[in-house]
Protein backbone atom coordinates (compact mmCIF):
# COMPACT_ATOMS: atom_id res chain seq x y z
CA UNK A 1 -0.87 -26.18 -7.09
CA UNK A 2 2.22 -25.55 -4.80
CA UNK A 3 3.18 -22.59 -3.28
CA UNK A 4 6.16 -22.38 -4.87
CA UNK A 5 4.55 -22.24 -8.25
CA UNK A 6 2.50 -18.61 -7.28
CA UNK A 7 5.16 -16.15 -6.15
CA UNK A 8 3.54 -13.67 -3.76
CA UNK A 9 5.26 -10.67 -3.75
CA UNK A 10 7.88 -9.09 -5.89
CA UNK A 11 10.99 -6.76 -5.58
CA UNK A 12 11.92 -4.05 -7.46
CA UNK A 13 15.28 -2.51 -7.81
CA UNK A 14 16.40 -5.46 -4.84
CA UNK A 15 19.75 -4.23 -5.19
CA UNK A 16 19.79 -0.42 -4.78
CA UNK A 17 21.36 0.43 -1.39
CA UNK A 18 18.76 3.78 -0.72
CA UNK A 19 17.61 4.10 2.74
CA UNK A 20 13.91 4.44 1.16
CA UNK A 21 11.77 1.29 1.09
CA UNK A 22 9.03 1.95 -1.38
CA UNK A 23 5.83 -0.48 -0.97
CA UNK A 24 2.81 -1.69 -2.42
CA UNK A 25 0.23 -3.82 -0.02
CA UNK A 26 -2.28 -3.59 -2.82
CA UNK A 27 -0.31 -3.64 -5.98
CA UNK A 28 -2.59 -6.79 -7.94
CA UNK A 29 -5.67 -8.16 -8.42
CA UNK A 30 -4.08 -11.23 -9.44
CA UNK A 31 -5.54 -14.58 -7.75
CA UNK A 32 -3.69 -17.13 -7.79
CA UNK A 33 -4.64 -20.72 -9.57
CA UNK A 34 -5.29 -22.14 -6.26
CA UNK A 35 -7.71 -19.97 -5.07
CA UNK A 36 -11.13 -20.73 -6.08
CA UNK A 37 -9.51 -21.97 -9.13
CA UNK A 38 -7.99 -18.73 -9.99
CA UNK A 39 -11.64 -16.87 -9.26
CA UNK A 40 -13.42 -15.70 -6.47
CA UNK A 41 -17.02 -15.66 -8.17
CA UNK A 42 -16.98 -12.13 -8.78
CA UNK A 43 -17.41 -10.53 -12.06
CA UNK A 44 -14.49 -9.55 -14.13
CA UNK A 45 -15.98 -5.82 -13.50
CA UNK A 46 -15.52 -6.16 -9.94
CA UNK A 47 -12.41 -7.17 -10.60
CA UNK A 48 -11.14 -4.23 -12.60
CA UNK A 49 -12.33 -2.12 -9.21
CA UNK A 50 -10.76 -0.48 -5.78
CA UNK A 51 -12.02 -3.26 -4.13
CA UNK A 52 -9.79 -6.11 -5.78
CA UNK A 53 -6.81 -3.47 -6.35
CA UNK A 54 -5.22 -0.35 -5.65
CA UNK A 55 -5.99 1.08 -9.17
CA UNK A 56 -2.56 2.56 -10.22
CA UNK A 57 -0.10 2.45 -7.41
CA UNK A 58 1.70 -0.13 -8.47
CA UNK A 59 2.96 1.97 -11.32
CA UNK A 60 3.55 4.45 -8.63
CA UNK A 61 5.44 2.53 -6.43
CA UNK A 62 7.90 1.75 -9.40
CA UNK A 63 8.10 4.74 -11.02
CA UNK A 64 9.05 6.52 -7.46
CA UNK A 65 11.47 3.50 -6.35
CA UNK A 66 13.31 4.47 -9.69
CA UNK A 67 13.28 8.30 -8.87
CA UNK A 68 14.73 7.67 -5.25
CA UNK A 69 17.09 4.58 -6.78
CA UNK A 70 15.67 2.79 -4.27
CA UNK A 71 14.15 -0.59 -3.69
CA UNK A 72 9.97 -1.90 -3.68
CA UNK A 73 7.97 -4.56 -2.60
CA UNK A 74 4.76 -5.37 -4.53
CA UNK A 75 2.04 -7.62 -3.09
CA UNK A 76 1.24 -9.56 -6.29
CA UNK A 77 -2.42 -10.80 -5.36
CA UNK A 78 -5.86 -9.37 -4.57
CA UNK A 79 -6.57 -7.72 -1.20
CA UNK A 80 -9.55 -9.75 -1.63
CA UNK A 81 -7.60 -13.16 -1.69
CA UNK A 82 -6.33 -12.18 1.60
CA UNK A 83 -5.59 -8.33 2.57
CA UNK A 84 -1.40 -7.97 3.13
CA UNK A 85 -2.59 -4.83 4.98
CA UNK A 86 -4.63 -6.20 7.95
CA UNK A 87 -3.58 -7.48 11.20
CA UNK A 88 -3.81 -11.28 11.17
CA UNK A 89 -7.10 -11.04 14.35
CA UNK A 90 -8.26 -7.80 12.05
CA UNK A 91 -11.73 -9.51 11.06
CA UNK A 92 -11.54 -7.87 7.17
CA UNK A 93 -8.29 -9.91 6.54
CA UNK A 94 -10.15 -12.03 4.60
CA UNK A 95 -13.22 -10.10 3.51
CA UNK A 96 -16.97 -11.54 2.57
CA UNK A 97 -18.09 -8.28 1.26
CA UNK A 98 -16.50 -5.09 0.32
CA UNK A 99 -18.25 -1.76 -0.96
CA UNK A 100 -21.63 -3.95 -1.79
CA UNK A 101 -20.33 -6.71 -3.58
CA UNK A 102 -20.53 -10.17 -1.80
CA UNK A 103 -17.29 -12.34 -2.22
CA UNK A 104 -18.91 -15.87 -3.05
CA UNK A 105 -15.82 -17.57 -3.10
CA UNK A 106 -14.80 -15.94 0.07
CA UNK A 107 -17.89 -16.72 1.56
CA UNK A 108 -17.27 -20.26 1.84
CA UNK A 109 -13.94 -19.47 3.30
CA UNK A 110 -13.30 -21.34 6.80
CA UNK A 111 -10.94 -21.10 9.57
CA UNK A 112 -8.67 -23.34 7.37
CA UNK A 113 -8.43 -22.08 4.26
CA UNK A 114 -8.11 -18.66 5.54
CA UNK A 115 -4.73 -20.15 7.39
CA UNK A 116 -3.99 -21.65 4.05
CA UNK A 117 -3.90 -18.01 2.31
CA UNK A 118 -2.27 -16.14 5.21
CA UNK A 119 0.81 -19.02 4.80
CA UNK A 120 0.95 -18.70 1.18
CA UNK A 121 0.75 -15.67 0.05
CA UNK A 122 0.61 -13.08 3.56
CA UNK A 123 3.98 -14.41 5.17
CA UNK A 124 5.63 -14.50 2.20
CA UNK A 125 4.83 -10.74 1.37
CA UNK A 126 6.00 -9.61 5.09
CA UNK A 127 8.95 -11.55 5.47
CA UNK A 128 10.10 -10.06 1.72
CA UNK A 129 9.10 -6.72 3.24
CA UNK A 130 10.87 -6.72 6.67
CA UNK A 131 14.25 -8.61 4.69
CA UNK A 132 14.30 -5.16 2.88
CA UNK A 133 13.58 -3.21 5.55
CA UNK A 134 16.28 -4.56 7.94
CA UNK A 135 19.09 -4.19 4.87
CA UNK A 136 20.09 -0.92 6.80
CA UNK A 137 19.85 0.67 10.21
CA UNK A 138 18.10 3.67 8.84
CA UNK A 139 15.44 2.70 6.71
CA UNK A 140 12.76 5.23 5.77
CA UNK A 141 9.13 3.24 4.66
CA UNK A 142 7.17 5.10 1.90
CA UNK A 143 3.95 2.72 1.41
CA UNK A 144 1.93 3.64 -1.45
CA UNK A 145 -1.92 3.29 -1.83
CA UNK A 146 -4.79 4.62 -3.86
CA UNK A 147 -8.56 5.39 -3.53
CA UNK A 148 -11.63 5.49 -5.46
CA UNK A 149 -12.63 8.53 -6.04
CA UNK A 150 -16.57 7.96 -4.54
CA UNK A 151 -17.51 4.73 -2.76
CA UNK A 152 -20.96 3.30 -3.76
CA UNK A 153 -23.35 5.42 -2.10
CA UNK A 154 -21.42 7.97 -0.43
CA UNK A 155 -20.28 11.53 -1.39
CA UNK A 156 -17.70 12.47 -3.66
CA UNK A 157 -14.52 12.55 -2.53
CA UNK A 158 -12.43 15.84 -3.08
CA UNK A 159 -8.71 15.01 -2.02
CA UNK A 160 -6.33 14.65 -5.01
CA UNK A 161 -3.49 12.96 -2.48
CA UNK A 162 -4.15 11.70 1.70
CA UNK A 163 -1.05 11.20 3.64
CA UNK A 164 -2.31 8.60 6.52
CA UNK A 165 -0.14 8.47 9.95
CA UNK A 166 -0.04 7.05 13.02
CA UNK A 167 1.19 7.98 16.50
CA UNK A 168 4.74 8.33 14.65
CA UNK A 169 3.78 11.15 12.03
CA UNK A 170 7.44 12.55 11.78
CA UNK A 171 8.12 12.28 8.11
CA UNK A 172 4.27 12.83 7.49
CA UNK A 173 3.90 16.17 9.00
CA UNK A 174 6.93 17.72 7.62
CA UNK A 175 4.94 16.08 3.93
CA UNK A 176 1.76 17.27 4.91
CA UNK A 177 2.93 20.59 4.82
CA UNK A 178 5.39 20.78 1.72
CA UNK A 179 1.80 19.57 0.16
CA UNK A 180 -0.37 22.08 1.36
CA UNK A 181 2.26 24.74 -0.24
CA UNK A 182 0.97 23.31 -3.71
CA UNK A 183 -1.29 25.44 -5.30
CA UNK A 184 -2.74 23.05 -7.11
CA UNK A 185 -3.40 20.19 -5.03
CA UNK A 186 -7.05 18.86 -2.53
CA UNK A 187 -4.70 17.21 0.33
CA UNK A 188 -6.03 15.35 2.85
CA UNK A 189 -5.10 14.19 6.74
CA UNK A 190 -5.77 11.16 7.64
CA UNK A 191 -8.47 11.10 4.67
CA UNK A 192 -10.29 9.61 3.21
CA UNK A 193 -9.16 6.60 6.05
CA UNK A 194 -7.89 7.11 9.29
CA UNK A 195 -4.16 6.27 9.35
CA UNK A 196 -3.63 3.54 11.93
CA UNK A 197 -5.00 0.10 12.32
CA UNK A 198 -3.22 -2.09 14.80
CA UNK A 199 -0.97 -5.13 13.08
CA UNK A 200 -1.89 -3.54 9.81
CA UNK A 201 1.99 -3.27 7.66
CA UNK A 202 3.13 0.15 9.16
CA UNK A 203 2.71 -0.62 12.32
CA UNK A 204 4.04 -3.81 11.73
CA UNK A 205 7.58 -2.77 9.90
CA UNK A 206 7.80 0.85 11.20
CA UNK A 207 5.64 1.70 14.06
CA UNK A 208 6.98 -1.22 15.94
CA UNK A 209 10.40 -0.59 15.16
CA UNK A 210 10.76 3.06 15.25
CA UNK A 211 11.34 3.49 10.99
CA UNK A 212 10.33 6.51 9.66
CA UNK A 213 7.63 6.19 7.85
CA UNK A 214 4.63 7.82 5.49
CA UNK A 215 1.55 6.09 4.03
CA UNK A 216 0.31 8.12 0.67
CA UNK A 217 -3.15 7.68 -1.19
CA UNK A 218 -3.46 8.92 -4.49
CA UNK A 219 -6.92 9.36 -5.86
CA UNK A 220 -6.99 6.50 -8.66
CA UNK A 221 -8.79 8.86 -11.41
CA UNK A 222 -5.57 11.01 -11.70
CA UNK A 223 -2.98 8.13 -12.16
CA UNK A 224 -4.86 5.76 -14.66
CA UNK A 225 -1.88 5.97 -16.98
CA UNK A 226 1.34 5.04 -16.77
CA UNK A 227 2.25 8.38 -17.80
CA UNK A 228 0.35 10.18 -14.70
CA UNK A 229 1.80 7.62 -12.49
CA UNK A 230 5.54 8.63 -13.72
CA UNK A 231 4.34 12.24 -13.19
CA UNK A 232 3.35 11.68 -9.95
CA UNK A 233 6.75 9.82 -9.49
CA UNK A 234 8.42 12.42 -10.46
CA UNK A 235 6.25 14.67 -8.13
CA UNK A 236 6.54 13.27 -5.40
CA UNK A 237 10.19 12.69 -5.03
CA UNK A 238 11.62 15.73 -4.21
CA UNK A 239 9.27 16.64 -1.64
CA UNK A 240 9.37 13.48 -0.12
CA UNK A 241 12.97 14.10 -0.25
CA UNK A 242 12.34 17.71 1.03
CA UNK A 243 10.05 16.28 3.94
CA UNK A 244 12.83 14.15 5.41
CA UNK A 245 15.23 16.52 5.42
CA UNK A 246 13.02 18.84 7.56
CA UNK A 247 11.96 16.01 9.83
CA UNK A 248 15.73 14.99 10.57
CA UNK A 249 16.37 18.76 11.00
CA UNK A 250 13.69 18.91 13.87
CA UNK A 251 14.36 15.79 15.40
CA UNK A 252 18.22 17.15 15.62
CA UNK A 253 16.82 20.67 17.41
CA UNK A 254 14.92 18.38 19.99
């Protein structure tokens, strides 16, 4: 198979002009053909799970680009084929095992093929993502992700949403606490991850060029449906909306 016969990443709404750049690093467990031919040895129950996938956000990610009128990029293979939201020296880029299940067709991975993936399917997916992030001086990155609700093994986790930062948390303070006003809602800081690892795609496309920027996790129980991922769409929007008013506010007083 030739690259150009797998396309890697796709944009949604490409031609609205909002400053918001809604993405998905984790959007598919698609693999592509050649890849293991199309498999990585795992069972197709594995593959329905967090660790192939970021169960729901890709409906998300839509849903919200169409309540903003704004434009998405969508990762459309497995974090497991190679992971669109890891440094390339980050040694889980490509990952052997993940959350107790060995990889097999990962396992054979070498030096080589791992090159291979990051050229057909990890370049593609960033240089789609920083065209659209460049289309305006003022570009404000929303990157969408979800979680399982318990890893094998370890406690349950409570949060219903996690807004993950970095050094730049702007946009996700002034979010964090328009969240916490909500009666209603578990909301976690930096949880159930910490929010920074180095070359990873906000730090690449915002922290490195000074874009305002949030990453949200929603717990993937509560948007299963494409109906509780319009919901949260819907949600979400104005507060987002809401947040970035308040952080352009501050950074005006200072």
């Amino acid at each position: 198979m030739n690259k150009a016969s797998f396309e890697p990443f796709s944009v949604h709404g490409a031609k609205r002009h909002s400053r918001w750049l809604i993405t998905c690093d984790h959007a598919s467990n698609a693999v592509p053909p050649c890849v293991g031919g199309g498999s990585l040895g795992l069972p197709d129950a594995d593959m329905q799970r967090h660790i192939a996938y970021d169960i729901g956000a890709a409906g998300v990610t839509r849903a919200l680009a169409d309540t903003l009128d704004a434009p998405a990029v969508l990762s459309n293979f497995s974090r497991m084929v190679i992971d669109p939201n890891r440094g390339l020296d980050d040694p889980t880029l490509l990952m052997k095992l993940y959350d107790g299940s060995v990889i097999p067709t990962n396992a054979q991975a070498d030096i080589i093929e791992k090159a291979r993936r990051v050229d057909a399917f990890y370049t593609p997916y960033h240089n789609a993502y920083a065209d659209l992030a460049a289309r305006q001086d003022d570009t404000v990155i929303v990157a969408m992700h979800s979680f399982t609700p318990r890893l094998n093994g370890r406690p349950p986790r409570p949060w219903h949403i996690g807004i993950l930062h970095a050094f730049d948390d702007r946009l996700s303070s002034a979010l964090l606490a328009l969240l916490n006003d909500e009666d209603d809602l578990c909301v976690g800081d930096n949880e159930p991850y910490s929010g920074h690892l180095p070359g990873d795609a906000i730090d690449r496309h915002a922290l490195q060029t000074g874009r305002a920027n949030t990453l949200i996790e929603l717990r993937n129980d509560l948007i299963e449906t494409a109906e509780q991922q319009i919901a949260w769409a819907k949600r979400l929007a104005p507060i987002l909306t809401n947040a970035l008013t308040q952080m352009e506010a501050k950074d005006a007083k200072d």
